[in-house]
C-alpha atoms as a PDB file:
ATOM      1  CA  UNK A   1     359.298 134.521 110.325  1.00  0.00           C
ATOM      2  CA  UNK A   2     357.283 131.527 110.765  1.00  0.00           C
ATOM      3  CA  UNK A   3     357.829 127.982 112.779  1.00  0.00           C
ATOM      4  CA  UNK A   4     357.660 125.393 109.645  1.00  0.00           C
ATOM      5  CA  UNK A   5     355.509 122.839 111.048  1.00  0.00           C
ATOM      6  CA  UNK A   6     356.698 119.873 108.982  1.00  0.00           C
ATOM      7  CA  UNK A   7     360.312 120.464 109.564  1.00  0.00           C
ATOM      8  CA  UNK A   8     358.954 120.201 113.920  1.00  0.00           C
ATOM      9  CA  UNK A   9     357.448 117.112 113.313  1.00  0.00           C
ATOM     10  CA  UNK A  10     360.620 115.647 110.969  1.00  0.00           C
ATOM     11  CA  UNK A  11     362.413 117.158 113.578  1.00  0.00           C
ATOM     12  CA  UNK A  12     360.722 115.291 116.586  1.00  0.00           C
ATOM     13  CA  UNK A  13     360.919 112.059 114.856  1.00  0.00           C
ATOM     14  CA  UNK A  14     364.257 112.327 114.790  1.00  0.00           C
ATOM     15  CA  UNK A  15     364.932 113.137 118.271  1.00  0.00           C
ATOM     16  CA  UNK A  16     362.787 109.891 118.873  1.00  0.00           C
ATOM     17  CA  UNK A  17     365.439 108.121 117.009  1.00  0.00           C
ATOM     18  CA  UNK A  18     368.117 109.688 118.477  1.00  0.00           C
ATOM     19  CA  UNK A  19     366.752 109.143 122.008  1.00  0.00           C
ATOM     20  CA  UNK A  20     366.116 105.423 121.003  1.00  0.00           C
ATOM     21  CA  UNK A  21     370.116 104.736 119.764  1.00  0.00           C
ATOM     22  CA  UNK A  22     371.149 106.841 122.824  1.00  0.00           C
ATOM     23  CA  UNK A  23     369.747 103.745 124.638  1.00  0.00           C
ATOM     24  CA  UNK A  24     370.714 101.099 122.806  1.00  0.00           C
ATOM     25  CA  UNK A  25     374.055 101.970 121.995  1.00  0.00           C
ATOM     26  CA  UNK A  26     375.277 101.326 125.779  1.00  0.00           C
ATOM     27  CA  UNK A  27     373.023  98.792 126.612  1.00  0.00           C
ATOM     28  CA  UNK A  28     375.130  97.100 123.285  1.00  0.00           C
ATOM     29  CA  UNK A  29     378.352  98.369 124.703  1.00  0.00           C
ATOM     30  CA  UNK A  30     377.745  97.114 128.178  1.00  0.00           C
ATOM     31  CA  UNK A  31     376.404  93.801 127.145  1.00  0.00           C
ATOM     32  CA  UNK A  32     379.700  92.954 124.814  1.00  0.00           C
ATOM     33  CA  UNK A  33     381.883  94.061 127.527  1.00  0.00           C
ATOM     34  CA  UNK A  34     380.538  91.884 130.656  1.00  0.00           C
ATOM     35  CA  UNK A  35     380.812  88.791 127.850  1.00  0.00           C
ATOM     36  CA  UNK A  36     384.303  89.292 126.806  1.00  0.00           C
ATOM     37  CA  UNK A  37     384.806  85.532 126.869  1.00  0.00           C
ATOM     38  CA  UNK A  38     382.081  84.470 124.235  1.00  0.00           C
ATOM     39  CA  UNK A  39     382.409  84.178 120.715  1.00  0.00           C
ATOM     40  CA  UNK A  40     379.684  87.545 119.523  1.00  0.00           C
ATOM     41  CA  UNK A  41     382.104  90.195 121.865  1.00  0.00           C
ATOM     42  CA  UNK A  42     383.207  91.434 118.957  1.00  0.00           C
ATOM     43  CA  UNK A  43     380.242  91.829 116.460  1.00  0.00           C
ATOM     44  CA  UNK A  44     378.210  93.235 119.537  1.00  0.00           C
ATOM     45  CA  UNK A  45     381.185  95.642 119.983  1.00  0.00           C
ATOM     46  CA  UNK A  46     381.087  96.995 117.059  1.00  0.00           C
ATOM     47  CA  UNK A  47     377.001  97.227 116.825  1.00  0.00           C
ATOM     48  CA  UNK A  48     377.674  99.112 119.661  1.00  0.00           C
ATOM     49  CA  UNK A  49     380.197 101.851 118.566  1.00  0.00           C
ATOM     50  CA  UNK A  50     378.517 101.967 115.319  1.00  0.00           C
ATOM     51  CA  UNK A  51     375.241 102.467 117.263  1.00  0.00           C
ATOM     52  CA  UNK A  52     377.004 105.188 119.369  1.00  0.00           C
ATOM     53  CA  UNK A  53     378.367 107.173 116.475  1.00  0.00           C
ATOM     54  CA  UNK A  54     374.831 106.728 114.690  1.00  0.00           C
ATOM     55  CA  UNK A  55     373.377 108.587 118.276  1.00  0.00           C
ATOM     56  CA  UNK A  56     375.709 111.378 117.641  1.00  0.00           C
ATOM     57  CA  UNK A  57     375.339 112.026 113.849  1.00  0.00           C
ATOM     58  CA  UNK A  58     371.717 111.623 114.756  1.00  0.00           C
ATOM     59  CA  UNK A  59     371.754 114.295 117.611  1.00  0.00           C
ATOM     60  CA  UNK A  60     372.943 117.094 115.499  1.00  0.00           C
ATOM     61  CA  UNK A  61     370.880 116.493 112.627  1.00  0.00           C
ATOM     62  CA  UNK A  62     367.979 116.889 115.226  1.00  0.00           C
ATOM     63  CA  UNK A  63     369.252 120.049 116.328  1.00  0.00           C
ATOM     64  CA  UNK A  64     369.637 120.960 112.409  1.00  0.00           C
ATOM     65  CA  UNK A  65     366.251 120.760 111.526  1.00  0.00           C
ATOM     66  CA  UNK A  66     364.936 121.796 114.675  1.00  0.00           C
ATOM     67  CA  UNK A  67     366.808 125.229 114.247  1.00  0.00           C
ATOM     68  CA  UNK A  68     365.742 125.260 110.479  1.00  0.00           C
ATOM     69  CA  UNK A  69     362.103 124.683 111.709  1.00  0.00           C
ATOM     70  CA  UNK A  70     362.632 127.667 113.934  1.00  0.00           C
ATOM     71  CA  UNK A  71     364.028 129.884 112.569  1.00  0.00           C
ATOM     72  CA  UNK A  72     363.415 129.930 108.500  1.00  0.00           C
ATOM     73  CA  UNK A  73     366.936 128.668 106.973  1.00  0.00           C
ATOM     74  CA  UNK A  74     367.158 127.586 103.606  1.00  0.00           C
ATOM     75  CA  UNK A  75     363.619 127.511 102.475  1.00  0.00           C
ATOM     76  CA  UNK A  76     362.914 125.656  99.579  1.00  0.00           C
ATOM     77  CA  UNK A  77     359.902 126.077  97.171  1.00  0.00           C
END
């Protein structure tokens, strides 16, 4: 049982994007809630859930790969 190097490395990009959507969605969320009075509150609300929900999905597909990297499943030749 081998680590399969290219599923790390898809793996860590991932978690970069994951990491970079676990900023920006509540930097979106906070900015669309402290302007509830002008006219883009509601587009930059829902950039900002959509962003969130993107964060999540993205998390566990991380941890997906990262465990299929680790430990061997579903190898494919």
């Amino acid at each position: 049982m081998r680590t399969n190097k290219e599923l790390l490395v898809k793996g860590l990009k991932f978690l970069g994007y994951t990491v970079g959507t676990m900023f920006l969605a509540p930097v979106a969320l906070f900015q669309a809630f402290k302007n509830q009075e002008h006219p883009f509150y509601i587009p930059v609300l829902i950039v900002g859930l959509i962003l969130a929900i993107v964060a999540i999905g993205l998390g566990f597909y991380s941890i997906k790969i990262f465990m299929d990297a680790i430990f061997g499943g579903d190898e494919k030749n």
